[in-house]
Protein backbone atom coordinates (compact mmCIF):
# COMPACT_ATOMS: atom_id res chain seq x y z
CA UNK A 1 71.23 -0.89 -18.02
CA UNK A 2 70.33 -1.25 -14.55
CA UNK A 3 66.87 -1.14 -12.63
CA UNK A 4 68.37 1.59 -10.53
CA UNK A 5 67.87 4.34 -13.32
CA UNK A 6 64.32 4.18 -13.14
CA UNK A 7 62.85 6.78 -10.73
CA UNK A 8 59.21 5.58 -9.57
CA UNK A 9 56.58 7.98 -9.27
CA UNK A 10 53.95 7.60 -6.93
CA UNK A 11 50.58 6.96 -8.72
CA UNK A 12 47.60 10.14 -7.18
CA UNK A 13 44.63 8.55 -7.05
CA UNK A 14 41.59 10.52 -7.88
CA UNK A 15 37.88 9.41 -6.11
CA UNK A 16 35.03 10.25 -7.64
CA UNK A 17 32.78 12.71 -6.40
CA UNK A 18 29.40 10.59 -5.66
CA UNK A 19 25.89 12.24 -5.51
CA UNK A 20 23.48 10.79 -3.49
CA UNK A 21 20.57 9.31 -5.04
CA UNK A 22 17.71 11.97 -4.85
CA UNK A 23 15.00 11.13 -2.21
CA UNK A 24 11.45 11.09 -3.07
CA UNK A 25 8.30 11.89 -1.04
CA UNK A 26 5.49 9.10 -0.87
CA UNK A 27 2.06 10.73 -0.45
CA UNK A 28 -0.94 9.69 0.90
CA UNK A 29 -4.08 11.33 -0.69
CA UNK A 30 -7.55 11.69 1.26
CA UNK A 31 -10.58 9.65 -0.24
CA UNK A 32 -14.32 9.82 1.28
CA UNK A 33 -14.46 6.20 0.81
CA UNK A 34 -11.71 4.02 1.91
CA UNK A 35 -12.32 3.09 5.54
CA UNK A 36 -9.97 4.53 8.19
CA UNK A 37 -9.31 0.97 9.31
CA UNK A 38 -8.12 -0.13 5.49
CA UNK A 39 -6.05 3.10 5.76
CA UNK A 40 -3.89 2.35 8.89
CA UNK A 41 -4.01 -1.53 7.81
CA UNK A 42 -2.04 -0.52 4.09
CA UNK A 43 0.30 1.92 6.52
CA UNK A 44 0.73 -1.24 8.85
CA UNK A 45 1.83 -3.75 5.71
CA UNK A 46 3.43 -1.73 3.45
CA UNK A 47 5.39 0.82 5.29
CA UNK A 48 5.64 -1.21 8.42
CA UNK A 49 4.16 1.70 10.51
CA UNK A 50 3.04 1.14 14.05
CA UNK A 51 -0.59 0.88 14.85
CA UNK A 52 -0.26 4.30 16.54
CA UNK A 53 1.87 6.08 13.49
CA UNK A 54 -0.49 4.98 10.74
CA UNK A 55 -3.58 6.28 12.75
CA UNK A 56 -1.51 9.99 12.79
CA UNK A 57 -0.67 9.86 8.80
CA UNK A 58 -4.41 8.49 8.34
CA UNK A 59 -5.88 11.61 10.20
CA UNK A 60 -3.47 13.94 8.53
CA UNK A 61 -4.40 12.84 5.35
CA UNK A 62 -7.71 13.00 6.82
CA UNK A 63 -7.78 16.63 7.89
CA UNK A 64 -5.58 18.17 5.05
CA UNK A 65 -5.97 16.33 2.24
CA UNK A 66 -2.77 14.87 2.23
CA UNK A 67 0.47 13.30 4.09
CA UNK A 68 4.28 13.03 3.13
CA UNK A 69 4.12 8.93 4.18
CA UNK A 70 7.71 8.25 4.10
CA UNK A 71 11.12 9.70 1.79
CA UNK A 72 13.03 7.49 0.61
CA UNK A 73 15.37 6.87 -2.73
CA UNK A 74 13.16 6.79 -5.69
CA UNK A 75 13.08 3.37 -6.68
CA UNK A 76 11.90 2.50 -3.02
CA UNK A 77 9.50 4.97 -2.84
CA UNK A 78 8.07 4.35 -6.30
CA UNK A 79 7.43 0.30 -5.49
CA UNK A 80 6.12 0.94 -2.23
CA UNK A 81 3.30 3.50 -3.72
CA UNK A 82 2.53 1.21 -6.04
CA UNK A 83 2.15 -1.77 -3.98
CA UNK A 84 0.07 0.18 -1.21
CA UNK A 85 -2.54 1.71 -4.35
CA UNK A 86 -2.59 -2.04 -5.71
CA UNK A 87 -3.61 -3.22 -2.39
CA UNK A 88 -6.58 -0.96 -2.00
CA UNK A 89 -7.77 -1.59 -5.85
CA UNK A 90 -7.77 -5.31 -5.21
CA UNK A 91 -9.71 -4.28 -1.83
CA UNK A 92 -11.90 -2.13 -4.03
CA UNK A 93 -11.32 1.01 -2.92
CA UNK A 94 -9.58 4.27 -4.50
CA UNK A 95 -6.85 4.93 -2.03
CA UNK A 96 -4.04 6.30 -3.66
CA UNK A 97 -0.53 6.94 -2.99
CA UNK A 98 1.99 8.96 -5.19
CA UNK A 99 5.64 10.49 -5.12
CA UNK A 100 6.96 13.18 -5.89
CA UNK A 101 10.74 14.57 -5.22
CA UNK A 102 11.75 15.93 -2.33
CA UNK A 103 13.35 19.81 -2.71
């Protein structure tokens, strides 16, 4: 037998379909105790806002009770909530940031 029998078939290749990962809102929530300048300082450090950015999401918060802080993927989101409430309990105060997913 010879190779030239053989009739080669070219292989389809199939790609997954990928999803994106599902974004998450973080949230600022208003307190009547955590000083405005703590606020903007957490926005500052943790979501690397500009002095003049964190001021807006502070007063947002401020005036409606809360602010959508930043979406991101979950996991990112999730960390940086936590580390921004962690930073205001060691500070003693009760800011507090949560997520929630985006629609």
């Amino acid at each position: 037998m010879s190779g030239s029998d053989t009739a080669l078939k070219p292989k389809t290749a199939t790609k997954p379909k990928l999803d994106w990962p599902k974004l998450h809102k973080v949230i600022l929530l208003n307190d009547d105790y955590t000083p405005r300048e703590f606020v903007i300082l957490v926005l500052k450090a943790v979501f690397r806002m500009s002095e003049e950015a964190g001021y807006r999401v502070m007063m947002t918060a401020h005036k409606l009770g809360s602010c959508v802080v930043v979406v991101c993927a979950r996991d990112i989101a999730e960390t940086r909530a936590k580390e921004a409430t962690d930073l205001a309990k060691q500070a003693g105060f009760p800011l507090m940031f949560t997520t929630e997913p985006e629609e």
